[in-house]
N, C-alpha and C. Protein backbone atom coordinates (compact mmCIF):
# COMPACT_ATOMS: atom_id res chain seq x y z
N UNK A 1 -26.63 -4.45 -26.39
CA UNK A 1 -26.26 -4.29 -24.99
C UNK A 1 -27.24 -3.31 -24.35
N UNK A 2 -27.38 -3.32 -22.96
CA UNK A 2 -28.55 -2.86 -22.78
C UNK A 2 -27.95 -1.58 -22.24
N UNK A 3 -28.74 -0.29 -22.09
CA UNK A 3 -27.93 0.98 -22.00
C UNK A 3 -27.71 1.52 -21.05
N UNK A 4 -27.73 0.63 -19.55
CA UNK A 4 -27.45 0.83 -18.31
C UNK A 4 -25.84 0.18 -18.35
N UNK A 5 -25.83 -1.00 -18.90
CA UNK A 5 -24.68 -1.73 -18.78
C UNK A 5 -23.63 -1.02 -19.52
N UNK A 6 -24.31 -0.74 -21.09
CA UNK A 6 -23.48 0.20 -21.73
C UNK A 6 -22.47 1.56 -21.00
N UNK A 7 -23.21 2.03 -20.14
CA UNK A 7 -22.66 3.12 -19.56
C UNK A 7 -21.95 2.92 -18.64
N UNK A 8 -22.31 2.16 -17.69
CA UNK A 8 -21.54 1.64 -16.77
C UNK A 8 -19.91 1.00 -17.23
N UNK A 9 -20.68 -0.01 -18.71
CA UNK A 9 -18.89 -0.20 -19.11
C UNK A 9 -18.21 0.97 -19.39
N UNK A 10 -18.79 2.11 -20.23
CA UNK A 10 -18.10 3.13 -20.78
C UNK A 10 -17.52 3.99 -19.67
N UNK A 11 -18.02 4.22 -18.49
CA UNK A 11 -17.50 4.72 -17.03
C UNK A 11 -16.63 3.77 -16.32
N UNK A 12 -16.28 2.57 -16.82
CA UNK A 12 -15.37 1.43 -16.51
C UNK A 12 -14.56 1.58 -17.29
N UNK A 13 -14.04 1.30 -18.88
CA UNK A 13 -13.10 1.75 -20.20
C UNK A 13 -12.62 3.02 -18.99
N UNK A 14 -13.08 4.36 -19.20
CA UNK A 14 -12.94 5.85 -18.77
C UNK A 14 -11.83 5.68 -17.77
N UNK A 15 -12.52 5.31 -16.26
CA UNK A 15 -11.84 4.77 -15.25
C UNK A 15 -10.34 4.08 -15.60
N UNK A 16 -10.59 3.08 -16.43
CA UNK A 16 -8.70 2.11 -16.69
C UNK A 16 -7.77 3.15 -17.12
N UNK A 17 -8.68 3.57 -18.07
CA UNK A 17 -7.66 4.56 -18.95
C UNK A 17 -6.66 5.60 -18.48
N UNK A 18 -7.73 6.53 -17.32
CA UNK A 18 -7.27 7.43 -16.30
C UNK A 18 -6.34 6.71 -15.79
N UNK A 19 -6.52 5.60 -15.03
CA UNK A 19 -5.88 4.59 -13.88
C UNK A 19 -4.46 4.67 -14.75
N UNK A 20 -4.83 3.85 -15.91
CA UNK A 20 -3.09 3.82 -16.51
C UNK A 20 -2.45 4.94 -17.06
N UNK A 21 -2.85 5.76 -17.11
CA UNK A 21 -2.02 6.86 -17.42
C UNK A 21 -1.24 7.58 -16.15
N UNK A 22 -2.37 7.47 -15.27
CA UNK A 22 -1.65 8.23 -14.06
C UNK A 22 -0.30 6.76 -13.10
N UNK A 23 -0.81 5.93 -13.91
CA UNK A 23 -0.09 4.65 -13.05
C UNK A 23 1.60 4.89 -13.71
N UNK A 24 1.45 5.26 -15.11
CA UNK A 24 2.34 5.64 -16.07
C UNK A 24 2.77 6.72 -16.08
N UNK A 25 2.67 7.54 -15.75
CA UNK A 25 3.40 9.24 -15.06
C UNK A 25 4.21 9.08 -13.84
N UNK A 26 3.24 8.01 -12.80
CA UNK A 26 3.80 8.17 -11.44
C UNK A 26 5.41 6.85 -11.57
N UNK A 27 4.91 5.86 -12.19
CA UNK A 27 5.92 4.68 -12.51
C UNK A 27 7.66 5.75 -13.31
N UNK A 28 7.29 6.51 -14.18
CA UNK A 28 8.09 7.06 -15.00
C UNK A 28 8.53 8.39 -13.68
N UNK A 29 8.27 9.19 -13.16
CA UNK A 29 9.17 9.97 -12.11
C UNK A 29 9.51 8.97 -11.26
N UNK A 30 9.31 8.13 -10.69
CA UNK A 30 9.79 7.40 -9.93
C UNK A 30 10.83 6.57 -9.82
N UNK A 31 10.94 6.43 -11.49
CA UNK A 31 12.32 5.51 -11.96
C UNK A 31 13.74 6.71 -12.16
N UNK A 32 12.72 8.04 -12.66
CA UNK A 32 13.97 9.00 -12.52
C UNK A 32 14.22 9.69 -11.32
N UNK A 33 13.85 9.37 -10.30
CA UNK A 33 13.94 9.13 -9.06
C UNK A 33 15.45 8.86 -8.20
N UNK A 34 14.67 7.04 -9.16
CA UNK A 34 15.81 6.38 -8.73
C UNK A 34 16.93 6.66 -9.09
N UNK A 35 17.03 7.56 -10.78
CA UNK A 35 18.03 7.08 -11.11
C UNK A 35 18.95 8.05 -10.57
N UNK A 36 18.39 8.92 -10.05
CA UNK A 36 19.47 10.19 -9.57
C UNK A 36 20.21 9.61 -8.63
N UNK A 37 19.17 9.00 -7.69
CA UNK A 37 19.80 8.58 -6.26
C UNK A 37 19.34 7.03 -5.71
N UNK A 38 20.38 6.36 -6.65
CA UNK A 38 20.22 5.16 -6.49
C UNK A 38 20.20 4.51 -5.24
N UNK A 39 20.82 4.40 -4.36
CA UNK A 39 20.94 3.88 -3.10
C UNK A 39 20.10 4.72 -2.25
N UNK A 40 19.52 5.65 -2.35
CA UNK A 40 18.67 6.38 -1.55
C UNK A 40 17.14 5.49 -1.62
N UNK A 41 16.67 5.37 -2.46
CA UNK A 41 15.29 4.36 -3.05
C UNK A 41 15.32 3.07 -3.07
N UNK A 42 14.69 2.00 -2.58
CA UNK A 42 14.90 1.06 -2.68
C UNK A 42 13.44 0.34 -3.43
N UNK A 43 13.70 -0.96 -3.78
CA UNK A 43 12.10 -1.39 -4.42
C UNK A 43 10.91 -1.06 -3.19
N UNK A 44 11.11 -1.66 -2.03
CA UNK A 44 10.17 -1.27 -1.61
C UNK A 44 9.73 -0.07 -0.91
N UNK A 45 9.90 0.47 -1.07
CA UNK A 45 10.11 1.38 0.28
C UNK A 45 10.87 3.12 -0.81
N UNK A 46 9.46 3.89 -0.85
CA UNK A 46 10.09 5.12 -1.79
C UNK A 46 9.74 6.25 -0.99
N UNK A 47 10.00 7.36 -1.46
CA UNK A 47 9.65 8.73 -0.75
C UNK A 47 8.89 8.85 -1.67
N UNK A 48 7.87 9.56 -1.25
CA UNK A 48 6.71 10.27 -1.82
C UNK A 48 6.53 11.77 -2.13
N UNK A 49 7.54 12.46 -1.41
CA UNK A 49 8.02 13.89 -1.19
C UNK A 49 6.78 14.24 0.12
N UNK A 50 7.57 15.98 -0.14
CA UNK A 50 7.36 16.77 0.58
C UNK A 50 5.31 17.31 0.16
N UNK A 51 4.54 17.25 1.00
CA UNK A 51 3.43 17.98 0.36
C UNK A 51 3.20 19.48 -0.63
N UNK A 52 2.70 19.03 -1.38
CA UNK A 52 2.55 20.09 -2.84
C UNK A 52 4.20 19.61 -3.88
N UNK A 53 4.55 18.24 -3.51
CA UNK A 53 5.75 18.10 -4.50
C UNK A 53 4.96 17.68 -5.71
N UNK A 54 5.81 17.43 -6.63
CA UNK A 54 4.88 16.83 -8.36
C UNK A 54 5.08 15.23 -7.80
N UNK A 55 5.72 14.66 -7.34
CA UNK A 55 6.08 13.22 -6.93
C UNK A 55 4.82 12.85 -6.09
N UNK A 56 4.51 13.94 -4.85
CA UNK A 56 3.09 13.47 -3.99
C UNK A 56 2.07 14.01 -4.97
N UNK A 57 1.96 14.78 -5.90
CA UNK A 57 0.87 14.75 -6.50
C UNK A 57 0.61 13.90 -7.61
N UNK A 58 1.90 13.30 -8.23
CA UNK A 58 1.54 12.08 -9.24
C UNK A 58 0.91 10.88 -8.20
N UNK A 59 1.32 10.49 -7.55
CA UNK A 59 1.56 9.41 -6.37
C UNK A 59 -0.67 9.71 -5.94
N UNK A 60 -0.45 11.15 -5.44
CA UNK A 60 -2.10 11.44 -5.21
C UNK A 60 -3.31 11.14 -6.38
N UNK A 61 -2.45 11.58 -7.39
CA UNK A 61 -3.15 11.39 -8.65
C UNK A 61 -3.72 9.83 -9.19
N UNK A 62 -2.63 9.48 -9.49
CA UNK A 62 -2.58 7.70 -9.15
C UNK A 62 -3.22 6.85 -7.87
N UNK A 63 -3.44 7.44 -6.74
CA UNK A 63 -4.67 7.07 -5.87
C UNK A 63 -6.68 7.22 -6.51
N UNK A 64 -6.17 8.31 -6.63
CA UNK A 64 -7.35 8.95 -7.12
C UNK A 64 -8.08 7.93 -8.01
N UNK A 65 -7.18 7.95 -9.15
CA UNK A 65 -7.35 7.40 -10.28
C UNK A 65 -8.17 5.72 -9.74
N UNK A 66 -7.36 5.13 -9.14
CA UNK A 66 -7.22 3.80 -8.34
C UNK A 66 -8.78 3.60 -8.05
N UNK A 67 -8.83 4.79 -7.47
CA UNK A 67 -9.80 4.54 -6.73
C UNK A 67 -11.42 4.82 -7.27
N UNK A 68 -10.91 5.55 -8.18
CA UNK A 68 -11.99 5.63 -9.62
C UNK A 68 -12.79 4.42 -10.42
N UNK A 69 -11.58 3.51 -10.45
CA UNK A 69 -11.03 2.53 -11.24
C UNK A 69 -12.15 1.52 -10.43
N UNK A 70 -11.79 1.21 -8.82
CA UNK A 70 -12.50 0.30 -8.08
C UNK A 70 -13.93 0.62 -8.19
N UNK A 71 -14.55 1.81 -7.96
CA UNK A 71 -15.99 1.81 -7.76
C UNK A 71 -16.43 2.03 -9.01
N UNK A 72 -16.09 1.93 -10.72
CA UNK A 72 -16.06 1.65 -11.43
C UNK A 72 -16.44 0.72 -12.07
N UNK A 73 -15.60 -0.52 -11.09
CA UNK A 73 -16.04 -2.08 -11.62
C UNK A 73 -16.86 -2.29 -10.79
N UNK A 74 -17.89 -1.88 -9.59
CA UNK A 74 -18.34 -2.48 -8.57
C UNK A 74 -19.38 -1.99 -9.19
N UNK A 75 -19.75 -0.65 -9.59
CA UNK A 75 -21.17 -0.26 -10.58
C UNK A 75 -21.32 -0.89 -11.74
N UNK A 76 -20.47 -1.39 -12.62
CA UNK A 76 -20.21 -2.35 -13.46
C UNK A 76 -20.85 -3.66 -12.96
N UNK A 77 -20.26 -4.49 -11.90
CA UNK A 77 -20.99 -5.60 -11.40
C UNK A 77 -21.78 -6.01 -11.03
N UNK A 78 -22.62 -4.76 -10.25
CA UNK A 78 -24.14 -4.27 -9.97
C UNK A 78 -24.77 -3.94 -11.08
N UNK A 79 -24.77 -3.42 -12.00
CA UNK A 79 -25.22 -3.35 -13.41
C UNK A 79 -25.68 -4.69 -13.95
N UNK A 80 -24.47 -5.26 -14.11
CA UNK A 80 -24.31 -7.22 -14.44
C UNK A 80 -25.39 -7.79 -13.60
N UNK A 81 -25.54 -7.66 -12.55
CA UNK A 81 -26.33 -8.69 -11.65
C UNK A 81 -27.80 -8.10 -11.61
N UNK A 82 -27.81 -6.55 -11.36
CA UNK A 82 -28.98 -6.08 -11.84
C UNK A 82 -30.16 -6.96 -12.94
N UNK A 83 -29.13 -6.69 -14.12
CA UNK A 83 -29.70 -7.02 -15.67
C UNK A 83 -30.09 -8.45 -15.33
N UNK A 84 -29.16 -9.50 -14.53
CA UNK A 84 -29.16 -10.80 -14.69
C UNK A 84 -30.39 -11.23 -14.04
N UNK A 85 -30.91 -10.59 -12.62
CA UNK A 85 -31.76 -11.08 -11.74
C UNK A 85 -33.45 -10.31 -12.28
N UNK A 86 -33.04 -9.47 -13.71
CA UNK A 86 -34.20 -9.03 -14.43
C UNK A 86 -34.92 -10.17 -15.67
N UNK A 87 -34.32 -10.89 -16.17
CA UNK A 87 -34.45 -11.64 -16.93
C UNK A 87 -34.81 -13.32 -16.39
């Protein structure tokens, strides 16, 4: 593999990993969330809290992450097409 692509995947792997963990922190307060106050939460439609809560900072975190995640695969795909239009 060539060692532009290499890195780029390994900064892609990096990226998911972050992504699901923080996707998996924010999913898990959110269900204990619900469970306190069931009729208060609905599927769509959640509170995020108050700013500086742990709920807006998992929720921030999990953006972050997201968004890691996207320009991740887009240097990844540019990498791909790079290599492809070299050969």
């Amino acid at each position: 593999m060539h060692p532009d692509l290499k890195t780029c995947r390994r900064l892609f792997v990096q990226a998911s990993q972050s992504y699901t963990a923080a996707d998996f922190a924010w999913r898990k307060a959110l269900s204990h969330a619900r469970a306190l106050v069931p009729g208060a939460v609905s599927r769509k439609v959640s509170t995020i809290g108050a700013p500086g809560s742990r709920m807006r900072r998992l929720y921030e975190a999990r953006d972050k992450a997201l968004h890691r995640l996207q320009v991740a695969h887009l240097k990844l795909d540019v990498a791909r097409t790079r290599l492809a239009d070299q050969t």
